[in-house]
PDB file of N, CA and C in Angstrom:
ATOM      1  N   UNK A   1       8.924 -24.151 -62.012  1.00  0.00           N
ATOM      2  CA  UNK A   1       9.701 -25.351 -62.231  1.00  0.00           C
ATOM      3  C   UNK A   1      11.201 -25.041 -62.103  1.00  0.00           C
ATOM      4  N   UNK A   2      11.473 -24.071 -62.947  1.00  0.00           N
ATOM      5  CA  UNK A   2      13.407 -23.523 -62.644  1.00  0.00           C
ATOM      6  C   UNK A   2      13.016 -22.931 -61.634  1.00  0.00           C
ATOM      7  N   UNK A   3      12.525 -22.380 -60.822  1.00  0.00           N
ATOM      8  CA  UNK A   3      13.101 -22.043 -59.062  1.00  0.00           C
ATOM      9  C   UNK A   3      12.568 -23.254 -58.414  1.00  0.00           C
ATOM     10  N   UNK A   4      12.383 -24.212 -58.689  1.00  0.00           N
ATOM     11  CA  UNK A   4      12.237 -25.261 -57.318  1.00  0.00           C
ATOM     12  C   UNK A   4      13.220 -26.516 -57.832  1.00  0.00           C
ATOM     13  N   UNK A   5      14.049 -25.871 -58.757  1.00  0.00           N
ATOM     14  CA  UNK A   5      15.349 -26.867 -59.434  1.00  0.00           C
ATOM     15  C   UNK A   5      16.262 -25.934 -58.672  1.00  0.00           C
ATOM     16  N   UNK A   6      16.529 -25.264 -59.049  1.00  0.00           N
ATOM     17  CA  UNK A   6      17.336 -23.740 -58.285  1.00  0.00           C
ATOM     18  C   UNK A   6      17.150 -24.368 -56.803  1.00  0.00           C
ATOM     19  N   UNK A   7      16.181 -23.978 -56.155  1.00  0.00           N
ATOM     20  CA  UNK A   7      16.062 -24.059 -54.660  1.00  0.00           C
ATOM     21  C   UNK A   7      16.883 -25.499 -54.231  1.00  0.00           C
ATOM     22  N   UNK A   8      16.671 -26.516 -54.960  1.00  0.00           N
ATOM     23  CA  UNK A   8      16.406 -27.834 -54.509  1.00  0.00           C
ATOM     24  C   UNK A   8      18.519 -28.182 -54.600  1.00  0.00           C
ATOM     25  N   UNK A   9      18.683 -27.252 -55.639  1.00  0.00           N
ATOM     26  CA  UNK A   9      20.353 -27.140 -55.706  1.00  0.00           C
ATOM     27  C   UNK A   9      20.770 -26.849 -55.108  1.00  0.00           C
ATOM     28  N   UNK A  10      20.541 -25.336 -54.596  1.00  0.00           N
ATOM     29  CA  UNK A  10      21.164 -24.248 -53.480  1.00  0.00           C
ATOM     30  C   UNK A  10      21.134 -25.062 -52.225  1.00  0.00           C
ATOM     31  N   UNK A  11      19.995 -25.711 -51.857  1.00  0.00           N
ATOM     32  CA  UNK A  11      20.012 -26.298 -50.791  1.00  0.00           C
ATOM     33  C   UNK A  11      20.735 -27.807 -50.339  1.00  0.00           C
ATOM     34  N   UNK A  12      21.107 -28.560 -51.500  1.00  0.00           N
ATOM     35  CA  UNK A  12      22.034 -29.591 -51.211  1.00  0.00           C
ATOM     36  C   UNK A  12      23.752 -28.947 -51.718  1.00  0.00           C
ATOM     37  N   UNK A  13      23.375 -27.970 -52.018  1.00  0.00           N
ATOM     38  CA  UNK A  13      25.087 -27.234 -51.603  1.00  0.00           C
ATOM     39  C   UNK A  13      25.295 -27.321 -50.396  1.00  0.00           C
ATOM     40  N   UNK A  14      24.521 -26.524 -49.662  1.00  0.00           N
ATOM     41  CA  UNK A  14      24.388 -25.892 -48.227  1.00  0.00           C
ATOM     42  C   UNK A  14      24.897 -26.769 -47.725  1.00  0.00           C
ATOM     43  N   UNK A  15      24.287 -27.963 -47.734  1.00  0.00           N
ATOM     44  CA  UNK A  15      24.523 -29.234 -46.822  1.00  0.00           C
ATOM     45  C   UNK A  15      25.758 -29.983 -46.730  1.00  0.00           C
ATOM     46  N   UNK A  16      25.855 -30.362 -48.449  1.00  0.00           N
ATOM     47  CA  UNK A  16      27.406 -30.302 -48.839  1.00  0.00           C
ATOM     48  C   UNK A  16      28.206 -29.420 -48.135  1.00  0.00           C
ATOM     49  N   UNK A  17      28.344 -28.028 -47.983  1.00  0.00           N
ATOM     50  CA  UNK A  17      29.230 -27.146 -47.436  1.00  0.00           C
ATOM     51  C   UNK A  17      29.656 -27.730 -45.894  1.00  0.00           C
ATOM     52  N   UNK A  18      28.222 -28.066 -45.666  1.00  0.00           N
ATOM     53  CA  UNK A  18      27.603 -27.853 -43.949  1.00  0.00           C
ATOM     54  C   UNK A  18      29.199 -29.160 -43.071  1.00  0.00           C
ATOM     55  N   UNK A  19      28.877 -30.371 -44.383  1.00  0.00           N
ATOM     56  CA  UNK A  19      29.374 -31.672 -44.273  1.00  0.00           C
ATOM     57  C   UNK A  19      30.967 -31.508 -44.501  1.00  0.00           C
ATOM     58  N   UNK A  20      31.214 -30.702 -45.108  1.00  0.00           N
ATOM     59  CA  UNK A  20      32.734 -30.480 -45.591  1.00  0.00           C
ATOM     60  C   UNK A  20      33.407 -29.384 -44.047  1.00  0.00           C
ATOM     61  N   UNK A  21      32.544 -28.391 -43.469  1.00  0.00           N
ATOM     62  CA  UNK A  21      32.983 -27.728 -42.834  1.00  0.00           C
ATOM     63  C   UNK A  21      33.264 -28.961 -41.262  1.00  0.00           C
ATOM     64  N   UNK A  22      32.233 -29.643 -41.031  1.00  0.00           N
ATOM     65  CA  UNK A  22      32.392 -30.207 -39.902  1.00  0.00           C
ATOM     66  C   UNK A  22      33.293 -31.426 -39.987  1.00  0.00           C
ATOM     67  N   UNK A  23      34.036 -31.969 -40.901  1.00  0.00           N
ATOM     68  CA  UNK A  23      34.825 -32.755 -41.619  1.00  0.00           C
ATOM     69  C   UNK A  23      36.206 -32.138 -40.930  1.00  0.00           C
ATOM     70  N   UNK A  24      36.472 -30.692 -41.795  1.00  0.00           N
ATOM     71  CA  UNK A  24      37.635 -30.027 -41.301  1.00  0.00           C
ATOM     72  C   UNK A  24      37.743 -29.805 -39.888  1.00  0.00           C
ATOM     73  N   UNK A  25      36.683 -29.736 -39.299  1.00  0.00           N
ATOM     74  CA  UNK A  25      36.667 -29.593 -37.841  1.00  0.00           C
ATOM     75  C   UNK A  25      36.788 -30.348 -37.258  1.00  0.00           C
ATOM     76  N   UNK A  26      36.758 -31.444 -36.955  1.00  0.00           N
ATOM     77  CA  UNK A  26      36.930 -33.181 -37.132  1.00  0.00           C
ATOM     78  C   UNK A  26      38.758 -33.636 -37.266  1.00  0.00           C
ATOM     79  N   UNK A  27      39.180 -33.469 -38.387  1.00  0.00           N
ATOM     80  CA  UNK A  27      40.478 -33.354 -38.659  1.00  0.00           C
ATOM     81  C   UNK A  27      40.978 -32.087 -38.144  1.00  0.00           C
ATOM     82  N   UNK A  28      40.598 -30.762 -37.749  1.00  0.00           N
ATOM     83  CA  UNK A  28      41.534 -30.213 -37.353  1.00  0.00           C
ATOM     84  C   UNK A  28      41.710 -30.645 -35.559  1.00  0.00           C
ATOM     85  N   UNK A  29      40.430 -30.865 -34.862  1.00  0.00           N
ATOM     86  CA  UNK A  29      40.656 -31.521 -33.729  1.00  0.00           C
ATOM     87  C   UNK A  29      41.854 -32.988 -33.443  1.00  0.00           C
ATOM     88  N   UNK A  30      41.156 -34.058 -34.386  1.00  0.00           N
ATOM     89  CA  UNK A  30      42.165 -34.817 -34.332  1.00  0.00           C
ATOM     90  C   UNK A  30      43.903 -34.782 -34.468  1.00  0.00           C
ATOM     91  N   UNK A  31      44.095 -33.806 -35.543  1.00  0.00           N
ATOM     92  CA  UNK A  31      45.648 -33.910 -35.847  1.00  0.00           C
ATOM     93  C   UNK A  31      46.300 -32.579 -35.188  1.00  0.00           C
ATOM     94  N   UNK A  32      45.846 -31.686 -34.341  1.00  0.00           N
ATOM     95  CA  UNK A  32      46.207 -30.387 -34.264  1.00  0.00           C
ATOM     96  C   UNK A  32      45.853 -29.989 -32.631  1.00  0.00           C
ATOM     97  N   UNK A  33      44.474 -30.440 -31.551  1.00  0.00           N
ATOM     98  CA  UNK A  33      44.331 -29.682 -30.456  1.00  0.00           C
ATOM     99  C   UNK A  33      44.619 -30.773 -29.658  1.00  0.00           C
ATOM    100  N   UNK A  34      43.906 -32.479 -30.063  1.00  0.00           N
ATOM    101  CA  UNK A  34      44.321 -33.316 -29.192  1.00  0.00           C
ATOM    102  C   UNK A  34      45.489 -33.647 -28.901  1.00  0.00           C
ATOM    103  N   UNK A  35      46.639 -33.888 -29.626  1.00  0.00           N
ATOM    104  CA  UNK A  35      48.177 -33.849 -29.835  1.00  0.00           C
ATOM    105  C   UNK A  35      48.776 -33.082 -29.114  1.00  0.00           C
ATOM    106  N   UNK A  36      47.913 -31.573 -28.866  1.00  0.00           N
ATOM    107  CA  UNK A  36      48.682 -30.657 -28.154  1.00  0.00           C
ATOM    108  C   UNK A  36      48.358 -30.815 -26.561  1.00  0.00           C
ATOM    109  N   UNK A  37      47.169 -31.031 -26.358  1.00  0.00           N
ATOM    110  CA  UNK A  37      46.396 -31.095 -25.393  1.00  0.00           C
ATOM    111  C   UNK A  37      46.935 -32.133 -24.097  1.00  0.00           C
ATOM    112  N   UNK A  38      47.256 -33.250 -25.079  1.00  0.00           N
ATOM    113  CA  UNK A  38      48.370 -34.898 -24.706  1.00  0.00           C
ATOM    114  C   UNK A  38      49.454 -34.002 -23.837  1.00  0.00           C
ATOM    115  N   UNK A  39      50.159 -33.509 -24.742  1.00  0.00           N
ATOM    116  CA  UNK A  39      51.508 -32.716 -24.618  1.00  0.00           C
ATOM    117  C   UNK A  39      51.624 -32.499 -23.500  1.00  0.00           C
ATOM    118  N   UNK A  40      51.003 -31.358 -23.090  1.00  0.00           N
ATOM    119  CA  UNK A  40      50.416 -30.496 -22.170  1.00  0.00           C
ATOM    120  C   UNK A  40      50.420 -31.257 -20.804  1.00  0.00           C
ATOM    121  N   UNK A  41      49.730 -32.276 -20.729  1.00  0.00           N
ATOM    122  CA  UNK A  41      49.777 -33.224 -19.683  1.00  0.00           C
ATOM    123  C   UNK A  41      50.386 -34.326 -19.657  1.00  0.00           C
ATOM    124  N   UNK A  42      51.290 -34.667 -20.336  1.00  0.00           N
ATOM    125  CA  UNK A  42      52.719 -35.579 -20.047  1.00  0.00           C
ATOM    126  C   UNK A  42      53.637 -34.610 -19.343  1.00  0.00           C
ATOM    127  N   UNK A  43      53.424 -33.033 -19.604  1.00  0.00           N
ATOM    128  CA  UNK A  43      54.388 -31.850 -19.702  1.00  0.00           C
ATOM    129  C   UNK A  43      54.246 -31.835 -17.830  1.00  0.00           C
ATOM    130  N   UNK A  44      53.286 -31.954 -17.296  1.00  0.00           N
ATOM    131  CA  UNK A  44      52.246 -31.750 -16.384  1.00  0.00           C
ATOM    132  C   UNK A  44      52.940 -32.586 -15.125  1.00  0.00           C
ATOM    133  N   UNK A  45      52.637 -33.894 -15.592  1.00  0.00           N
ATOM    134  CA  UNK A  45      53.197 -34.917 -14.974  1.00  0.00           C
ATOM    135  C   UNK A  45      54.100 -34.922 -14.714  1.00  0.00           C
ATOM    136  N   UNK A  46      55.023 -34.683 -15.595  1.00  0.00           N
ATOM    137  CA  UNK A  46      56.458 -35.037 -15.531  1.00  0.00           C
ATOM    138  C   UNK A  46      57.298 -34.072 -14.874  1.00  0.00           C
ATOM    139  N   UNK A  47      56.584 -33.154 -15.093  1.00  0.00           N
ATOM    140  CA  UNK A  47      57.309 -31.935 -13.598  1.00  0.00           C
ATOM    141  C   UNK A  47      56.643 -32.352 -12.238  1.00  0.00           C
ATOM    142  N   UNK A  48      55.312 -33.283 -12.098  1.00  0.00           N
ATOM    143  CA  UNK A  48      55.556 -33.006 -10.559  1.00  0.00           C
ATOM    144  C   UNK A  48      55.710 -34.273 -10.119  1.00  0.00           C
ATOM    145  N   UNK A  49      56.637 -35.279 -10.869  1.00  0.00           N
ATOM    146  CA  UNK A  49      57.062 -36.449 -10.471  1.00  0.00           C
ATOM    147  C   UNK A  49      58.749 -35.947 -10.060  1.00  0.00           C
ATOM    148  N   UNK A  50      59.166 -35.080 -11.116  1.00  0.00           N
ATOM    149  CA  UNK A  50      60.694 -35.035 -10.374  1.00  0.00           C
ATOM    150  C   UNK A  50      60.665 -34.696  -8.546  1.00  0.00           C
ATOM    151  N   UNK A  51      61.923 -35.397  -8.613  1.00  0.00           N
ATOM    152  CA  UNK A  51      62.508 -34.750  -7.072  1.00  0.00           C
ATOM    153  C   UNK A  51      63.822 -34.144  -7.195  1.00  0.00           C
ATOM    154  N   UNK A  52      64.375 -34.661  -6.070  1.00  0.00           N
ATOM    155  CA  UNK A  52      65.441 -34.098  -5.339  1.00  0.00           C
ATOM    156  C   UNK A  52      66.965 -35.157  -6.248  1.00  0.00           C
ATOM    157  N   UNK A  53      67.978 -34.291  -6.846  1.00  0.00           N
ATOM    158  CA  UNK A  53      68.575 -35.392  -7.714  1.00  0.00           C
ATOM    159  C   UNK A  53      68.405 -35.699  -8.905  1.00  0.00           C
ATOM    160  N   UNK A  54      67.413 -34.753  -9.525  1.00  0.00           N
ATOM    161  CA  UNK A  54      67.301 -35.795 -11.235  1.00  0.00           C
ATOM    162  C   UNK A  54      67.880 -34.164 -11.719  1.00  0.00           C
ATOM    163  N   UNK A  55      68.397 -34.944 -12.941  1.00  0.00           N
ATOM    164  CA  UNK A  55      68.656 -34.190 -13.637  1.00  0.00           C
ATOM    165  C   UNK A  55      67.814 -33.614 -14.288  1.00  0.00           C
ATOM    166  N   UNK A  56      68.186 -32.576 -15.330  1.00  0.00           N
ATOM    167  CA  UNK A  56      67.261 -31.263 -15.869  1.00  0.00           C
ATOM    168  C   UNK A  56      67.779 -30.720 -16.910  1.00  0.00           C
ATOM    169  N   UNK A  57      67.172 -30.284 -17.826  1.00  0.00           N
ATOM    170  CA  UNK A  57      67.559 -28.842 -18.792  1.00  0.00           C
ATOM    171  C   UNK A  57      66.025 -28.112 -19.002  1.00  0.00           C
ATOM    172  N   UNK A  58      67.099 -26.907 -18.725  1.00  0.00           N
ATOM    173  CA  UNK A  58      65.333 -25.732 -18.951  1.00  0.00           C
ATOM    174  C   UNK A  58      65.281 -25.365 -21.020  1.00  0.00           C
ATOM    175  N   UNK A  59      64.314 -25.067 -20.368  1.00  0.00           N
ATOM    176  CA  UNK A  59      63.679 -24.524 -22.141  1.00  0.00           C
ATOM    177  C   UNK A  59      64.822 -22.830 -22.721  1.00  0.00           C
ATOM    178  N   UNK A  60      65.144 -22.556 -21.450  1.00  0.00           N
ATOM    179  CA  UNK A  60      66.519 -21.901 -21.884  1.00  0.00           C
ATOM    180  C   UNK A  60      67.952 -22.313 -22.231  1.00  0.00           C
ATOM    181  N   UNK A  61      68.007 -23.867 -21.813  1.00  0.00           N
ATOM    182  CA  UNK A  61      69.310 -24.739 -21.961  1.00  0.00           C
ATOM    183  C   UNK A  61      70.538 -24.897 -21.207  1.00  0.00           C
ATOM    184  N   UNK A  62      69.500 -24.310 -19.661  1.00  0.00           N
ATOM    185  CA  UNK A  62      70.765 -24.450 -19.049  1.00  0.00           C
ATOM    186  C   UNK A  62      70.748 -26.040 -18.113  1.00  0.00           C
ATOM    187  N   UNK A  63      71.714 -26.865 -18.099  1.00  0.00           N
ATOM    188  CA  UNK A  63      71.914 -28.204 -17.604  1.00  0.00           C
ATOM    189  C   UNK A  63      71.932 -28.039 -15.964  1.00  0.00           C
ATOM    190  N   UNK A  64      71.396 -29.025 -15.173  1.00  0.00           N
ATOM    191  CA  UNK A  64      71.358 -28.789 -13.960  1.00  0.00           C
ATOM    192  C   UNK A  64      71.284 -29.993 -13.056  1.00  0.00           C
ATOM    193  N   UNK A  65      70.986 -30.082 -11.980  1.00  0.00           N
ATOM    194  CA  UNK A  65      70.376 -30.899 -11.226  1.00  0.00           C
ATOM    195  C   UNK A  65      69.378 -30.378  -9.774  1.00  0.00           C
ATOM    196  N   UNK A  66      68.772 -31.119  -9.950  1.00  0.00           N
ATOM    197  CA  UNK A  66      67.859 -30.515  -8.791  1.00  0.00           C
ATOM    198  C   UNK A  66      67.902 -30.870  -7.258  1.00  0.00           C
ATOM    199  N   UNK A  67      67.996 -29.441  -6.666  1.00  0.00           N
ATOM    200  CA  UNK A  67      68.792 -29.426  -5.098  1.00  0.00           C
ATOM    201  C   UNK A  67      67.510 -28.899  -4.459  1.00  0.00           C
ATOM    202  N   UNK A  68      66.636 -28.860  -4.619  1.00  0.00           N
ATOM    203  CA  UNK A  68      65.334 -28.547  -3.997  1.00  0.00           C
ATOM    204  C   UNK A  68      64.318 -27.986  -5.063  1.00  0.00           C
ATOM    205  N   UNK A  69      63.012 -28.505  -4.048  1.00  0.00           N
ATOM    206  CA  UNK A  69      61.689 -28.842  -4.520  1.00  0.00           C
ATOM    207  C   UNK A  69      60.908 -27.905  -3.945  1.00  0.00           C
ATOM    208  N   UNK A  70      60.182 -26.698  -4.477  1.00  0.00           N
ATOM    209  CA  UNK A  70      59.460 -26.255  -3.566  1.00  0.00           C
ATOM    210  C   UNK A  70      57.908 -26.421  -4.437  1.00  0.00           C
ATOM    211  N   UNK A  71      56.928 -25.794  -4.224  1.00  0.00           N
ATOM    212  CA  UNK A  71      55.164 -25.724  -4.211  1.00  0.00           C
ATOM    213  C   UNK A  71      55.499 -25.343  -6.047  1.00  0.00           C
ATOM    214  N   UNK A  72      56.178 -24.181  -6.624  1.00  0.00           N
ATOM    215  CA  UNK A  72      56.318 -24.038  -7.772  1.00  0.00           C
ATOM    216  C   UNK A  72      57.696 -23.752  -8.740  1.00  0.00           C
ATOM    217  N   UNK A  73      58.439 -23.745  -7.737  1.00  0.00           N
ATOM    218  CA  UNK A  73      59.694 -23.709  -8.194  1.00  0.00           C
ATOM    219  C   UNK A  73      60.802 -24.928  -7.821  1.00  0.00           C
ATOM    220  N   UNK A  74      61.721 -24.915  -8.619  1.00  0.00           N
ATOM    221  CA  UNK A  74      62.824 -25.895  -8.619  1.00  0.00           C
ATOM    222  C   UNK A  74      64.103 -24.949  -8.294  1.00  0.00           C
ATOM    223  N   UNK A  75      65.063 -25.520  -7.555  1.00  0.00           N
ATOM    224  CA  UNK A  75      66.239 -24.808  -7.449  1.00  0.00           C
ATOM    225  C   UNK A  75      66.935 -25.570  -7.739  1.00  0.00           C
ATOM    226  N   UNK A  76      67.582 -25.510  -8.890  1.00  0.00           N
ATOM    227  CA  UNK A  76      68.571 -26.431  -9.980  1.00  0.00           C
ATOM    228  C   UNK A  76      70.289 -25.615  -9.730  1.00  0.00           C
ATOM    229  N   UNK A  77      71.191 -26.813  -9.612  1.00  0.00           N
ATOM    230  CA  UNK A  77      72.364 -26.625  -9.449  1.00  0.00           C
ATOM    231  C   UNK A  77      73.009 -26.707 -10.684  1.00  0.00           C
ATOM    232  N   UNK A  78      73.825 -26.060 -10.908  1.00  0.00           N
ATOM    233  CA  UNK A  78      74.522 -26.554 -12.199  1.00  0.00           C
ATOM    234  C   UNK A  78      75.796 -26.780 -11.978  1.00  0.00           C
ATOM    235  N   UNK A  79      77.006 -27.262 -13.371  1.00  0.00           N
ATOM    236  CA  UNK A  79      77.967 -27.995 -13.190  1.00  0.00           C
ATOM    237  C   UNK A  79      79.082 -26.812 -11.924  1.00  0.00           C
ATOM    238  N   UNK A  80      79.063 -25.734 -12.122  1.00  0.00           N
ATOM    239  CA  UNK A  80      79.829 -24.525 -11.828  1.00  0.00           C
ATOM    240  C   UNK A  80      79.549 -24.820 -10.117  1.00  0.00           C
ATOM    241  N   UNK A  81      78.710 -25.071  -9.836  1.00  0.00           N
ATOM    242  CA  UNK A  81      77.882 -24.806  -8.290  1.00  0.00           C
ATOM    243  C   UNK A  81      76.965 -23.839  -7.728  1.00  0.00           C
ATOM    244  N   UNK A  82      76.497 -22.966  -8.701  1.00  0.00           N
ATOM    245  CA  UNK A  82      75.825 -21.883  -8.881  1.00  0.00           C
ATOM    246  C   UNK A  82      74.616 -22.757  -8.573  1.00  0.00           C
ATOM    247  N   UNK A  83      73.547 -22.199  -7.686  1.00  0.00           N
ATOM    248  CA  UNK A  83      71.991 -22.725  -7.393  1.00  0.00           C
ATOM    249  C   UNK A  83      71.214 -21.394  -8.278  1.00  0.00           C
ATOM    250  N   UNK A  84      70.272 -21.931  -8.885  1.00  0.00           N
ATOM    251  CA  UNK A  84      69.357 -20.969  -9.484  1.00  0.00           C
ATOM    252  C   UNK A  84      67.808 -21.426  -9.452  1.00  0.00           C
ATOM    253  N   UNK A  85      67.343 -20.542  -8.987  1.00  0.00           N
ATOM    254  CA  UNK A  85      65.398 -20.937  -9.327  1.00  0.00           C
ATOM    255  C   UNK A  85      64.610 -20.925 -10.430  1.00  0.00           C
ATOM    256  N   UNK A  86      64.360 -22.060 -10.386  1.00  0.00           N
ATOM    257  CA  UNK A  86      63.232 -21.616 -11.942  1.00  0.00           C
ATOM    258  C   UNK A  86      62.087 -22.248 -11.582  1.00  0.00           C
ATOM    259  N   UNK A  87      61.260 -21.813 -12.255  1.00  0.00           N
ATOM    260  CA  UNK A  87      59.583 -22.026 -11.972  1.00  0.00           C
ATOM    261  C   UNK A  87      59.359 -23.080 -12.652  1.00  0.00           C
ATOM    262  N   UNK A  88      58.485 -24.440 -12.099  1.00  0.00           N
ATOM    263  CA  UNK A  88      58.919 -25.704 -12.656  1.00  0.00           C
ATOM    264  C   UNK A  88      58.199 -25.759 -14.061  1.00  0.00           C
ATOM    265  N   UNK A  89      57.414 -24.444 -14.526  1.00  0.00           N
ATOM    266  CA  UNK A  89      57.496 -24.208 -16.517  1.00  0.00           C
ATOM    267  C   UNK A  89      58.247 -24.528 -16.695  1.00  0.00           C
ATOM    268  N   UNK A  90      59.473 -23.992 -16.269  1.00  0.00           N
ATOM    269  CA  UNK A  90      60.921 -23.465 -17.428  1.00  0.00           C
ATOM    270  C   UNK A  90      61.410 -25.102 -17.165  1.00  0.00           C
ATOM    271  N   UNK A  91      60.732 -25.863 -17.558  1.00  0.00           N
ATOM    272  CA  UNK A  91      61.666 -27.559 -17.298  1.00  0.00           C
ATOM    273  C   UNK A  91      61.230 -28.052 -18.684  1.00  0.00           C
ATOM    274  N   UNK A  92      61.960 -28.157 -19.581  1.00  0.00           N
ATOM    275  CA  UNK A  92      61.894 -28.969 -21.112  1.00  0.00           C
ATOM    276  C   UNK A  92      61.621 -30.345 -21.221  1.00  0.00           C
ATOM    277  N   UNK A  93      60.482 -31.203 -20.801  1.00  0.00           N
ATOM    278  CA  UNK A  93      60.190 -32.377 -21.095  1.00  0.00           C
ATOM    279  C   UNK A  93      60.875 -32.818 -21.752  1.00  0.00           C
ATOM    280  N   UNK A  94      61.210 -33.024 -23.394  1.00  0.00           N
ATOM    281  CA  UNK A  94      62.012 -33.613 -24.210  1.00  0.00           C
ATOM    282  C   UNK A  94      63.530 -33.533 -24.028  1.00  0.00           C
ATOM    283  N   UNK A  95      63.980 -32.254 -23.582  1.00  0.00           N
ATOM    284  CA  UNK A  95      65.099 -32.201 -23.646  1.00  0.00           C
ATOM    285  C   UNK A  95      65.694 -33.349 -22.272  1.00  0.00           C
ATOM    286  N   UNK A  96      65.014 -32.962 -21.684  1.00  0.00           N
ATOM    287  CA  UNK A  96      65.617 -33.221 -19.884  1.00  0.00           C
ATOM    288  C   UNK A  96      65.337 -35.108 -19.953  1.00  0.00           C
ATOM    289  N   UNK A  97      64.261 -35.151 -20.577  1.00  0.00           N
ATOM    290  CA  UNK A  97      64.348 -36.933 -20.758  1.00  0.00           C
ATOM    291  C   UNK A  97      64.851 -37.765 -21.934  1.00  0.00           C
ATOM    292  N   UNK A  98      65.451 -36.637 -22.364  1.00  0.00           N
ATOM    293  CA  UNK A  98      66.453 -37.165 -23.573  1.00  0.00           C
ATOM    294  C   UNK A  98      67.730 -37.266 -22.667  1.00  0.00           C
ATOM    295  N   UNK A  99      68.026 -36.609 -22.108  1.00  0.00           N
ATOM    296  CA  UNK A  99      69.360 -36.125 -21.198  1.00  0.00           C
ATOM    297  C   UNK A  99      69.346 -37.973 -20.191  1.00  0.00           C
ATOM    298  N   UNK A 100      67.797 -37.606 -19.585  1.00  0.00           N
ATOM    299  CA  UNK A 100      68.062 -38.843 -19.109  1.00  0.00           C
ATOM    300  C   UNK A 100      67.953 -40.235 -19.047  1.00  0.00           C
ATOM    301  N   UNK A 101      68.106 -40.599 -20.563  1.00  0.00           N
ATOM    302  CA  UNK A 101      67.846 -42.229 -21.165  1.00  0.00           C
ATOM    303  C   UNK A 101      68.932 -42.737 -21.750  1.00  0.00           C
ATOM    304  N   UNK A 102      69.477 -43.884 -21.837  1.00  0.00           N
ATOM    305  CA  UNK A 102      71.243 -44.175 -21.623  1.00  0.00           C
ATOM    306  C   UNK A 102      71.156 -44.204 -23.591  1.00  0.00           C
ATOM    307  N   UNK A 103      72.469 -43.689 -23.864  1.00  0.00           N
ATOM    308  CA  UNK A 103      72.112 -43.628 -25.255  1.00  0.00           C
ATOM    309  C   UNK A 103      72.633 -45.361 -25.544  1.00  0.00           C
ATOM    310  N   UNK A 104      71.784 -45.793 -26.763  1.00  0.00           N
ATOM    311  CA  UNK A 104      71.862 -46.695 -27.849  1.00  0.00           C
ATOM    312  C   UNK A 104      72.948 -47.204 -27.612  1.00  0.00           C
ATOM    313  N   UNK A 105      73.105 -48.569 -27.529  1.00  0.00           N
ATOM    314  CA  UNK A 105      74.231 -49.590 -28.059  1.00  0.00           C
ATOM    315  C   UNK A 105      74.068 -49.635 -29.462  1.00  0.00           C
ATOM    316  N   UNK A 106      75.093 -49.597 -29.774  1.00  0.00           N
ATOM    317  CA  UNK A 106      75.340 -49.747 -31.722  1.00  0.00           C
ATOM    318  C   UNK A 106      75.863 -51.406 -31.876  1.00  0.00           C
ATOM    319  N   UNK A 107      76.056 -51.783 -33.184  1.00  0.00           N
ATOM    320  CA  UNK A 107      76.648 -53.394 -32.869  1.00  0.00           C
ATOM    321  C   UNK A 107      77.419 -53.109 -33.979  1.00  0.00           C
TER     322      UNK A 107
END
């Protein structure tokens, strides 16, 4: 009688556990891989929509504009006249489309 009370416990722990673990897994997908995953491919896009002419900042911070387009690299001009290559990674989504959205009217 006490081991099939015992058993009958141990085993709706288990389940309990079972239900709590796939819960966290659940929430850690939702708030943590999909979010990143999004990222990733706005990140994606948005480098192979630029062209020739838009402006830029790399994830190193340097300001530029873009003077050619090649298969994986960008050759970004900056204010000086210096041309430099960077591999269209090194292009900062946030920064570079912060750079290019007209700031706020205040009233």
């Amino acid at each position: 009688m006490i081991t099939t009370i015992l058993l009958q416990a141990s085993t709706g722990f288990g389940t309990q556990q079972l239900i709590m673990f796939g819960l966290i897994a659940v929430v850690f997908y939702f708030f943590m891989i999909r979010p990143q995953v999004k990222k990733q491919k706005d990140q994606k896009k948005y480098v192979t929509e630029l062209k020739k002419g838009d402006k830029v900042i790399t994830t190193a911070g340097i300001h530029g504009r873009i003077s050619e387009v090649a298969e994986t690299t960008f050759l970004v001009e900056t204010e000086g006249g210096a041309k430099i290559r960077f591999d269209k990674s090194a292009i900062s989504l946030e920064a570079s489309k912060a750079l290019n959205t007209p700031p706020a009217v205040t009233k």
